[in-house]
N, C-alpha and C. Protein backbone atom coordinates (compact mmCIF):
# COMPACT_ATOMS: atom_id res chain seq x y z
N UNK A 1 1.88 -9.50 -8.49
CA UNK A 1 0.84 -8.51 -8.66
C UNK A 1 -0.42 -9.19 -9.16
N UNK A 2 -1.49 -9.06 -8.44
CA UNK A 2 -2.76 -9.50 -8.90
C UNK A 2 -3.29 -9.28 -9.97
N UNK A 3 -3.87 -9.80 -10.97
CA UNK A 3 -4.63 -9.80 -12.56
C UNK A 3 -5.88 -9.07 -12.18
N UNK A 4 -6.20 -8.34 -13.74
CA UNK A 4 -7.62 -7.52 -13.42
C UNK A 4 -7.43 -6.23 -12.43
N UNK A 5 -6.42 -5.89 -12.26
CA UNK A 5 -6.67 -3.89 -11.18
C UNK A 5 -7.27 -3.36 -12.24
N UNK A 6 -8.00 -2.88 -11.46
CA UNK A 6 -9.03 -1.82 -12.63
C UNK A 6 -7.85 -0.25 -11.72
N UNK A 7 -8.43 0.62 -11.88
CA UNK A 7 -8.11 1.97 -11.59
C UNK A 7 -7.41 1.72 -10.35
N UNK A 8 -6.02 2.27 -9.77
CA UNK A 8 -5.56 2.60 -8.89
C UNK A 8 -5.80 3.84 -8.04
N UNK A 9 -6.58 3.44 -6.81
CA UNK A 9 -6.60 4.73 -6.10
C UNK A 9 -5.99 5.76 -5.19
N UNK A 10 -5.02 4.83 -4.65
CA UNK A 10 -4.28 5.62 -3.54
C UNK A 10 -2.75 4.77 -3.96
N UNK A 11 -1.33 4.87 -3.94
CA UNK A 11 0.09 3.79 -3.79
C UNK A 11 0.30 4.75 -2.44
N UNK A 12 1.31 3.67 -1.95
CA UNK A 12 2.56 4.27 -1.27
C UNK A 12 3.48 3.32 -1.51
N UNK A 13 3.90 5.36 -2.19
CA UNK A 13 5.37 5.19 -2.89
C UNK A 13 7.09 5.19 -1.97
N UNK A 14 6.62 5.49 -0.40
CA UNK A 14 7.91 5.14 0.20
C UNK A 14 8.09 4.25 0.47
N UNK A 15 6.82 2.77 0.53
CA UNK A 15 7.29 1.69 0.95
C UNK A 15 8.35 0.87 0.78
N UNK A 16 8.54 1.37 -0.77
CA UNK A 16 9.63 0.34 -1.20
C UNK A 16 10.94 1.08 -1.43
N UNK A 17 10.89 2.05 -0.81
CA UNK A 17 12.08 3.00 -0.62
C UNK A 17 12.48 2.95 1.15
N UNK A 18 11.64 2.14 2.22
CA UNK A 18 11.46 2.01 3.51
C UNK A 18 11.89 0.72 3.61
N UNK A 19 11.30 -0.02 2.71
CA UNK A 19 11.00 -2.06 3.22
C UNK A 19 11.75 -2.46 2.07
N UNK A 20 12.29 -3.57 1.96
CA UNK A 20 12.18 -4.87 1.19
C UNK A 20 10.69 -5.71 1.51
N UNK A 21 10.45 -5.84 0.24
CA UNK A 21 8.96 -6.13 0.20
C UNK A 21 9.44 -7.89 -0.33
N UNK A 22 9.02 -8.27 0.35
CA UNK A 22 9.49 -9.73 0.38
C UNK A 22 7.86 -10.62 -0.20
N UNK A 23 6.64 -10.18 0.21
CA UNK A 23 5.59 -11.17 -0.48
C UNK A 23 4.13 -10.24 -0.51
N UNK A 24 3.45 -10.25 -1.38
CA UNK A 24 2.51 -9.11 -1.26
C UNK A 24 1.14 -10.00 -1.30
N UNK A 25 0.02 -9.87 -0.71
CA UNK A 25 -1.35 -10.45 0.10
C UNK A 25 -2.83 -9.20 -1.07
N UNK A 26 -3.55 -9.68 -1.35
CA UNK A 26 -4.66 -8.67 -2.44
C UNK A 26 -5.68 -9.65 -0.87
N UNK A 27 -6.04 -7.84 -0.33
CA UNK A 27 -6.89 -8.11 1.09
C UNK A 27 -7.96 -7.80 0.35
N UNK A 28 -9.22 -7.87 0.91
CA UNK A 28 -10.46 -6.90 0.94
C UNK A 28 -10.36 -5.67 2.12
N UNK A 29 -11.09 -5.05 2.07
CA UNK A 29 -11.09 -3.71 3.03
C UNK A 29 -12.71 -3.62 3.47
N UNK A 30 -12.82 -3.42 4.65
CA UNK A 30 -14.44 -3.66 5.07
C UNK A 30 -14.77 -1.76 5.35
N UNK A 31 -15.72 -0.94 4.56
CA UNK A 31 -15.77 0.58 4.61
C UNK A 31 -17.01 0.84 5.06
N UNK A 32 -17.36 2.22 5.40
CA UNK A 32 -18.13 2.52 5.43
C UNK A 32 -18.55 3.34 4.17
N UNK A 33 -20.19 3.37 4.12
CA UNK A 33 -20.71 4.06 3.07
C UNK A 33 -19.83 5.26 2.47
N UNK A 34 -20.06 6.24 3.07
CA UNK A 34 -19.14 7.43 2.26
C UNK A 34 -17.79 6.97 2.34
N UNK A 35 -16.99 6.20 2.58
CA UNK A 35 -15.81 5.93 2.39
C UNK A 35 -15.48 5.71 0.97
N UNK A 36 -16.59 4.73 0.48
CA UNK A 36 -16.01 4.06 -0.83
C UNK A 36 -16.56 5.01 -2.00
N UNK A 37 -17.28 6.25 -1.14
CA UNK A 37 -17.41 7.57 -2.19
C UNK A 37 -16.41 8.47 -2.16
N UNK A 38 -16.02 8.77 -1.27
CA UNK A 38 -14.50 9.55 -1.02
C UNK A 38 -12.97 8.54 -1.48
N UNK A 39 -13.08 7.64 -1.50
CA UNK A 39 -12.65 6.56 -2.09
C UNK A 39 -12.24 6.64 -3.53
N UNK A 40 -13.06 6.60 -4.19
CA UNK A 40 -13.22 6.70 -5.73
C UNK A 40 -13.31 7.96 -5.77
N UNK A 41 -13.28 8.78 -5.75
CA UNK A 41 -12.78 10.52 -5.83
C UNK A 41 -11.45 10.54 -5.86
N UNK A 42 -11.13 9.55 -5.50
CA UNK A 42 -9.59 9.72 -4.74
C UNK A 42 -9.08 10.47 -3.98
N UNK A 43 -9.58 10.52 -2.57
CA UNK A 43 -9.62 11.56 -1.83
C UNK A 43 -8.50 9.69 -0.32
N UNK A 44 -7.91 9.44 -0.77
CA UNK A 44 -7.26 8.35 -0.01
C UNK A 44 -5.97 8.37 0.00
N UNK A 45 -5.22 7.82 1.54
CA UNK A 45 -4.00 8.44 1.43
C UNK A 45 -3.04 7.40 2.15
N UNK A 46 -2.06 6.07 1.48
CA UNK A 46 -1.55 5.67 2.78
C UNK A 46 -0.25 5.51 3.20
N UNK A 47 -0.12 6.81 2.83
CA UNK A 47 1.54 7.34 3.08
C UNK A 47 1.89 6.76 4.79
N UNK A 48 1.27 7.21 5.93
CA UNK A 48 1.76 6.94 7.03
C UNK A 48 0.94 5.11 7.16
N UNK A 49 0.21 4.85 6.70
CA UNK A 49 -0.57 3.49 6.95
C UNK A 49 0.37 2.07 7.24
N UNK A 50 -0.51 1.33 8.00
CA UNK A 50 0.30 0.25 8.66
C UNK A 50 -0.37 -0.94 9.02
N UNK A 51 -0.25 -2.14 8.64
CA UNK A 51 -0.81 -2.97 9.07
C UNK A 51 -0.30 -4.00 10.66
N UNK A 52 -1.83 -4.55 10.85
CA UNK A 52 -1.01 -5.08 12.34
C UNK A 52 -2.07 -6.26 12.51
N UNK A 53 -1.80 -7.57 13.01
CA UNK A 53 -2.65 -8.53 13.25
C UNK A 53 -3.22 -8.81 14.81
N UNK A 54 -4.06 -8.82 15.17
CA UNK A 54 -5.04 -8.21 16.59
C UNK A 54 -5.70 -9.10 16.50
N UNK A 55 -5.81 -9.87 17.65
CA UNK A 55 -6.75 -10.78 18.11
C UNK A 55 -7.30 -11.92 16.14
N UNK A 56 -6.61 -11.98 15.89
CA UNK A 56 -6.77 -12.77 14.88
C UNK A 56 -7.20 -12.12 13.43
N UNK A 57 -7.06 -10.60 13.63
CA UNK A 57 -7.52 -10.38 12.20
C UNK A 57 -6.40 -9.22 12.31
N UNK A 58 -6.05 -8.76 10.43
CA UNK A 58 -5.81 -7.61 10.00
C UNK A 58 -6.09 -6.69 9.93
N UNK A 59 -5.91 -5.61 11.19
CA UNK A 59 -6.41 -4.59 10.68
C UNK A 59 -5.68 -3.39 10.39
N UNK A 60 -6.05 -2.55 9.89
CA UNK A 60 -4.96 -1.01 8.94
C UNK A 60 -5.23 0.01 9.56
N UNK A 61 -4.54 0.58 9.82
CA UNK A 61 -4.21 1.69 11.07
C UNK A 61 -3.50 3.05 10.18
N UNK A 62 -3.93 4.14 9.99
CA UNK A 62 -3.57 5.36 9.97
C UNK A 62 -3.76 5.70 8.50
N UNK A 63 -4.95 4.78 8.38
CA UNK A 63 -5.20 5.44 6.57
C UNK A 63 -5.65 6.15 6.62
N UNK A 64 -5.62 7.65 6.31
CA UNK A 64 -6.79 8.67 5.83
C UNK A 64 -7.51 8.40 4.89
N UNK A 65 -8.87 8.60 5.06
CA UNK A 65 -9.92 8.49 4.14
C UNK A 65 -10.61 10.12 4.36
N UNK A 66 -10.15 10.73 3.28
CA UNK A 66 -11.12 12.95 3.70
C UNK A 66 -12.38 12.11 3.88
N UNK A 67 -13.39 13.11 4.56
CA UNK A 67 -14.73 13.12 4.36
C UNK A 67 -15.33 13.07 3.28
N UNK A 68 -16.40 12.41 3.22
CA UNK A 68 -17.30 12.69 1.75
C UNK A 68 -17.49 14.13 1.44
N UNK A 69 -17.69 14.84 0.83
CA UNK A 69 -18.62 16.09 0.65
C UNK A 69 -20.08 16.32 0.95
N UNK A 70 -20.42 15.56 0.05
CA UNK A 70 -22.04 15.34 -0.05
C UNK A 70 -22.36 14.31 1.25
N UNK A 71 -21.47 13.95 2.27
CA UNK A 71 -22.20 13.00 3.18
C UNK A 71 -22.76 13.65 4.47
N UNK A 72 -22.67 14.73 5.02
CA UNK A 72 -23.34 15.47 5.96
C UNK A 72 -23.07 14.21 7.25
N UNK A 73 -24.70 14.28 8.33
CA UNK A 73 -23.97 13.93 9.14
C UNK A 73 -23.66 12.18 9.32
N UNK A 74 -23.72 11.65 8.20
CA UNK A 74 -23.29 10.22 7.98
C UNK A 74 -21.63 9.79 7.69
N UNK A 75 -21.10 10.83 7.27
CA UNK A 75 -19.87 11.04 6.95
C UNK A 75 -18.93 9.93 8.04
N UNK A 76 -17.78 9.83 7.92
CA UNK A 76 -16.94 9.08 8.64
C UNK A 76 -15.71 9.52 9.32
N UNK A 77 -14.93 8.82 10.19
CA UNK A 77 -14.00 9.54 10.76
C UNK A 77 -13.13 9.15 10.15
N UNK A 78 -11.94 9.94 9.58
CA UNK A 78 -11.14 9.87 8.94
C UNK A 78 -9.60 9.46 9.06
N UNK A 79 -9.42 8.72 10.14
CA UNK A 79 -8.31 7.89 10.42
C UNK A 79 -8.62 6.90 11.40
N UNK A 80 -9.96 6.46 11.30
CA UNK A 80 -10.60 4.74 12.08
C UNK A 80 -9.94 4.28 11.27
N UNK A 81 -9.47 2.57 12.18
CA UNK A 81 -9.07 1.45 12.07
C UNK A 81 -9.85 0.72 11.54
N UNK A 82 -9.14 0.37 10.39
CA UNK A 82 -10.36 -0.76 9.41
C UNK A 82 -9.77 -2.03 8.94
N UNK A 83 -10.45 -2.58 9.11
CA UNK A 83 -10.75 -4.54 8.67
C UNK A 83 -10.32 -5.11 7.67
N UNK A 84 -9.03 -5.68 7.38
CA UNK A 84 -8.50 -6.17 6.07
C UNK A 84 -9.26 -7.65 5.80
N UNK A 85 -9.79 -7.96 4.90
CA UNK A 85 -10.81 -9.32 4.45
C UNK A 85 -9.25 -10.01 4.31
N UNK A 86 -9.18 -11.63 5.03
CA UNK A 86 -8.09 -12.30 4.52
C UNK A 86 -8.28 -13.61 4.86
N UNK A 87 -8.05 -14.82 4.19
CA UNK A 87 -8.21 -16.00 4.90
C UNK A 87 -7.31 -16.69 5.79
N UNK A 88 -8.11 -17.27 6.72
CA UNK A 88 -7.47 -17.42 8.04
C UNK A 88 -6.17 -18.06 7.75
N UNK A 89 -6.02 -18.78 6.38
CA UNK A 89 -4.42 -19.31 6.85
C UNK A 89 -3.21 -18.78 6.49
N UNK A 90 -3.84 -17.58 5.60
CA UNK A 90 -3.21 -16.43 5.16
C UNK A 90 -2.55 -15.48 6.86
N UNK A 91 -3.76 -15.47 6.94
CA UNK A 91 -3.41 -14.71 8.50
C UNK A 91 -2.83 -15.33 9.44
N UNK A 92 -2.91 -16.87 9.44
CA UNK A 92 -1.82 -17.42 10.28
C UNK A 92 -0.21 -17.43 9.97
N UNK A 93 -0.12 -17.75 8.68
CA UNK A 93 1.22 -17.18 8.23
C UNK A 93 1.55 -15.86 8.83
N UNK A 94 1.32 -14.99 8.38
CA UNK A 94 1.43 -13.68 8.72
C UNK A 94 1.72 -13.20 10.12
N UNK A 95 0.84 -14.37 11.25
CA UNK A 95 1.40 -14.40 12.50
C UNK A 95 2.12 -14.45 12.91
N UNK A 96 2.88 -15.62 12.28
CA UNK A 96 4.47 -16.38 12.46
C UNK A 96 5.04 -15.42 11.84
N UNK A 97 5.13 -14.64 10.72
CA UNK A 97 6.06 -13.90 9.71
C UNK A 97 6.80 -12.72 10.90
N UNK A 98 5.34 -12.19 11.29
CA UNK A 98 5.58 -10.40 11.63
C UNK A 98 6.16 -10.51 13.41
N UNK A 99 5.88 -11.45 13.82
CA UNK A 99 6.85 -12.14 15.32
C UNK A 99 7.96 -11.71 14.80
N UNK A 100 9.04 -12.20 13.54
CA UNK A 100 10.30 -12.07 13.65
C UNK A 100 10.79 -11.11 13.49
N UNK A 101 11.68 -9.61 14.27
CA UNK A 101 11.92 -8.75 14.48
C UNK A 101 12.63 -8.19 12.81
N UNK A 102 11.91 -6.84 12.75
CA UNK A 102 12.12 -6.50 11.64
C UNK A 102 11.47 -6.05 10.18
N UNK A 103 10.24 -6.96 10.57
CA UNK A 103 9.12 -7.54 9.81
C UNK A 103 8.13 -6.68 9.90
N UNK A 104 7.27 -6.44 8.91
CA UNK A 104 6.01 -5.16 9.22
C UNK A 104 5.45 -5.42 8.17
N UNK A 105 3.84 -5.09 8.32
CA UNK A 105 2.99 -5.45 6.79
C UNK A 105 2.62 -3.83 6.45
N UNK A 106 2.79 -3.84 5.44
CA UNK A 106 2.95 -1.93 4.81
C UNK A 106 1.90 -2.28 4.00
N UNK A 107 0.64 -1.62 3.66
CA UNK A 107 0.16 -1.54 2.43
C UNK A 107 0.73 -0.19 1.12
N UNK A 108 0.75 -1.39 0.23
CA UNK A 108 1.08 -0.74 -0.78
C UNK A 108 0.59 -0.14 -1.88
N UNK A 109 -0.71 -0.22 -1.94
CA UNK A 109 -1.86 0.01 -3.38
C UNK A 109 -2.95 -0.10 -2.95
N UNK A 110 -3.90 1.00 -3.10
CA UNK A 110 -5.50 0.70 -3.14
C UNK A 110 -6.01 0.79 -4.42
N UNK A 111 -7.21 -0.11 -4.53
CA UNK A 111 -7.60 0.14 -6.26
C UNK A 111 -8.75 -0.89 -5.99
N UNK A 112 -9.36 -0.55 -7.33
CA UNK A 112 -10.97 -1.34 -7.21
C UNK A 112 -10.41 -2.12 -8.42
N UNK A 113 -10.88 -3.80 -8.08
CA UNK A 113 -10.93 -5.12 -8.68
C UNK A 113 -12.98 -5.67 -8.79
N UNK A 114 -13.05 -5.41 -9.62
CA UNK A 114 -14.68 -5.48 -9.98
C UNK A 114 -15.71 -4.77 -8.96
N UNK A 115 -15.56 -4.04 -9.29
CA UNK A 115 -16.25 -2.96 -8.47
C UNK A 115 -15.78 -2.55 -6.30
N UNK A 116 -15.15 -3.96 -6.25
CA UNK A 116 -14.77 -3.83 -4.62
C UNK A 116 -13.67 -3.05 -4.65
N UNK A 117 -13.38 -2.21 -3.53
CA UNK A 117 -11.76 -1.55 -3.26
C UNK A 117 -10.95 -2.58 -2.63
N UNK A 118 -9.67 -2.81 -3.28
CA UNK A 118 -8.84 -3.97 -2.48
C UNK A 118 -7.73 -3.17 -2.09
N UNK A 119 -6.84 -3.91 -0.83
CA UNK A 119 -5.43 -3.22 -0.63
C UNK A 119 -4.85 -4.04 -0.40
N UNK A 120 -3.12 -4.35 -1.23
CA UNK A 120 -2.47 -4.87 -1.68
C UNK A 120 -1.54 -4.57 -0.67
N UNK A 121 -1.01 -5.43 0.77
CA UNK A 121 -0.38 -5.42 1.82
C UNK A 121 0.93 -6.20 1.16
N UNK A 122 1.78 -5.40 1.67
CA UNK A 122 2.97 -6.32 1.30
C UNK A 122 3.72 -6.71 2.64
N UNK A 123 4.61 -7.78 2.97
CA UNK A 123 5.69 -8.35 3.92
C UNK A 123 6.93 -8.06 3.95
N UNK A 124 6.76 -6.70 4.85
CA UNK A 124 8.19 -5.86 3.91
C UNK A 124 9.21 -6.04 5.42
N UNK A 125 10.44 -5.86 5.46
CA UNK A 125 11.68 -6.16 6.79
C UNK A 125 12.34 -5.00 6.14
N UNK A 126 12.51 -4.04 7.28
CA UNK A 126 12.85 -2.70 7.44
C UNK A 126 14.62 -2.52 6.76
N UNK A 127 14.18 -1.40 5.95
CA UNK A 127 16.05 -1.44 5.26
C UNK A 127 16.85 0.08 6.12
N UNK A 128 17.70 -0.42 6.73
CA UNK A 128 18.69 0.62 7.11
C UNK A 128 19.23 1.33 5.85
N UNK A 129 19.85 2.47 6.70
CA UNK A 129 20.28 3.69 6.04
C UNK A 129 21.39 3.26 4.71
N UNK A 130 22.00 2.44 5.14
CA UNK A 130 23.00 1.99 3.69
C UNK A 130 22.29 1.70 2.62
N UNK A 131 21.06 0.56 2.84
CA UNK A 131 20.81 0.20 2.16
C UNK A 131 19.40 1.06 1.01
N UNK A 132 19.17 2.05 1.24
CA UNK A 132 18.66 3.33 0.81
C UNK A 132 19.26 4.13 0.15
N UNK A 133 20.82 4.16 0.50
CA UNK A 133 21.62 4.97 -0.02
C UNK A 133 22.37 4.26 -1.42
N UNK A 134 22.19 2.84 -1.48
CA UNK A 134 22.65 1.94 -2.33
C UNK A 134 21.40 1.95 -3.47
N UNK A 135 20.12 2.04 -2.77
CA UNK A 135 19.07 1.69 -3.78
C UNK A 135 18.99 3.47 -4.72
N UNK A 136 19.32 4.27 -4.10
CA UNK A 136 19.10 5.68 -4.49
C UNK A 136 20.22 6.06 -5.15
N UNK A 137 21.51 4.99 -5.89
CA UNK A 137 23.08 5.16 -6.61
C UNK A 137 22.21 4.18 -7.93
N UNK A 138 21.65 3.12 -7.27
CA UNK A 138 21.28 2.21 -8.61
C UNK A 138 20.04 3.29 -9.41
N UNK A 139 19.36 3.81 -8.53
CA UNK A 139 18.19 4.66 -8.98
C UNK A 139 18.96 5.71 -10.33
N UNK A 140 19.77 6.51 -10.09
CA UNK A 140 20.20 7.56 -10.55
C UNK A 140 21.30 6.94 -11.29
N UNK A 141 22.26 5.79 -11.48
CA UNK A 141 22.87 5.19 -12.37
C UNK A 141 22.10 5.08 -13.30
N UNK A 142 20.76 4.42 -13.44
CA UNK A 142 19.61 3.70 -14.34
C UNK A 142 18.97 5.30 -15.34
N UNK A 143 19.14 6.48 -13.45
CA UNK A 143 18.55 7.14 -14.62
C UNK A 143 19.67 7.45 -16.18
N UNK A 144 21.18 7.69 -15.34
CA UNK A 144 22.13 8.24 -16.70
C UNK A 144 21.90 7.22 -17.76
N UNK A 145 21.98 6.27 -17.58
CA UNK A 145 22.17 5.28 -18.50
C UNK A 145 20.85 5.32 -19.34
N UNK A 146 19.71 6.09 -19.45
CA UNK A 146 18.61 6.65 -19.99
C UNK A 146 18.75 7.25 -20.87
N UNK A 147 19.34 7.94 -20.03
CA UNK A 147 19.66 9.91 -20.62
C UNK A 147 20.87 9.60 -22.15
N UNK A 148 21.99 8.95 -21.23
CA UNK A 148 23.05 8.29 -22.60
C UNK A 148 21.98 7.84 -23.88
N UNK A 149 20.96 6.82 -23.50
CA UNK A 149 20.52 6.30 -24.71
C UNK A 149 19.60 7.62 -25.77
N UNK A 150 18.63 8.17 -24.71
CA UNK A 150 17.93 8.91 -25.16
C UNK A 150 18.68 9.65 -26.68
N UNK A 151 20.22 10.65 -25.71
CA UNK A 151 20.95 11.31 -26.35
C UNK A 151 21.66 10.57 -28.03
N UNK A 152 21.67 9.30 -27.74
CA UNK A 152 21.84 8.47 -28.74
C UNK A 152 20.91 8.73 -29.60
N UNK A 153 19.82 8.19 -29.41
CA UNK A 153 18.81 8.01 -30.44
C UNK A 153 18.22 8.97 -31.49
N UNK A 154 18.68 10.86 -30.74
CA UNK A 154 18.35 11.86 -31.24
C UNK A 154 19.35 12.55 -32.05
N UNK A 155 20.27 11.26 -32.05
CA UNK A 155 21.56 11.46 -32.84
C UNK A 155 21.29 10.59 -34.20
N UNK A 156 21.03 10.07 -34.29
CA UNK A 156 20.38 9.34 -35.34
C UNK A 156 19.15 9.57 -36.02
């Protein structure tokens, strides 16, 4: 996880209930004006979002960004394909990675790092149904084993 996130604006929280997240990338994001005002409203969403590498760059596919309010007719379209900032040998890795069947770059976090919005792509390889059903026994084990202590402590 990258040092310095200031405010988190948008997660997606099924990724890691979808993927094994195997290595995570802090992109830049290239916006338009009212974006990075609807942006910081938190009006951002990247539950269905997906990354994909095209002719040599990253770009993110199915983020909603709402309209500005106040942007009239400058406003933006709200599920364009936008430009992940990354260096090229970053992105050459990533070439070789997402070839091997299985493999998909999910973003996982938007949030502003000194005033820029960054999104935090992770290298996630798709988990079948067992293995969901295994992560969702450890989930709810962790929670009892909470609840036991909690109940402890209010015993004392």
């Amino acid at each position: 996880m990258p040092k310095g996130i200031g405010k988190v604006l948008a997660q997606n929280k099924k990724a890691n209930h979808e993927y094994f997240i195997e290595e995570t990338y802090e992109t830049g994001i290239v916006l338009q004006g009212t974006e990075i005002k609807s942006i910081r409203n938190g009006r951002a969403n990247l539950k269905d979002a997906f990354a994909r590498v095209e002719k040599g760059e990253v770009m993110l596919h199915n983020m909603h960004i709402s309209p500005y309010e106040q942007g009239n007719r400058y406003n933006h379209e709200p599920l364009r394909t936008r430009k992940l900032l990354m260096h090229r040998r970053e992105i050459n890795k990533l070439i070789g990675l997402t070839k091997e069947e299985g493999y998909a770059l999910v973003p996982l976090k938007m949030y502003l790092k000194n005033g820029y919005a960054k999104v935090l792509i992770g290298l996630g390889k798709g988990k079948k149904k067992y293995d969901k059903r295994e992560d969702l026994k450890k989930k709810e084990a962790n929670r009892e084993i909470e609840r036991a202590f909690r109940a402890r402590q209010k015993d004392y």
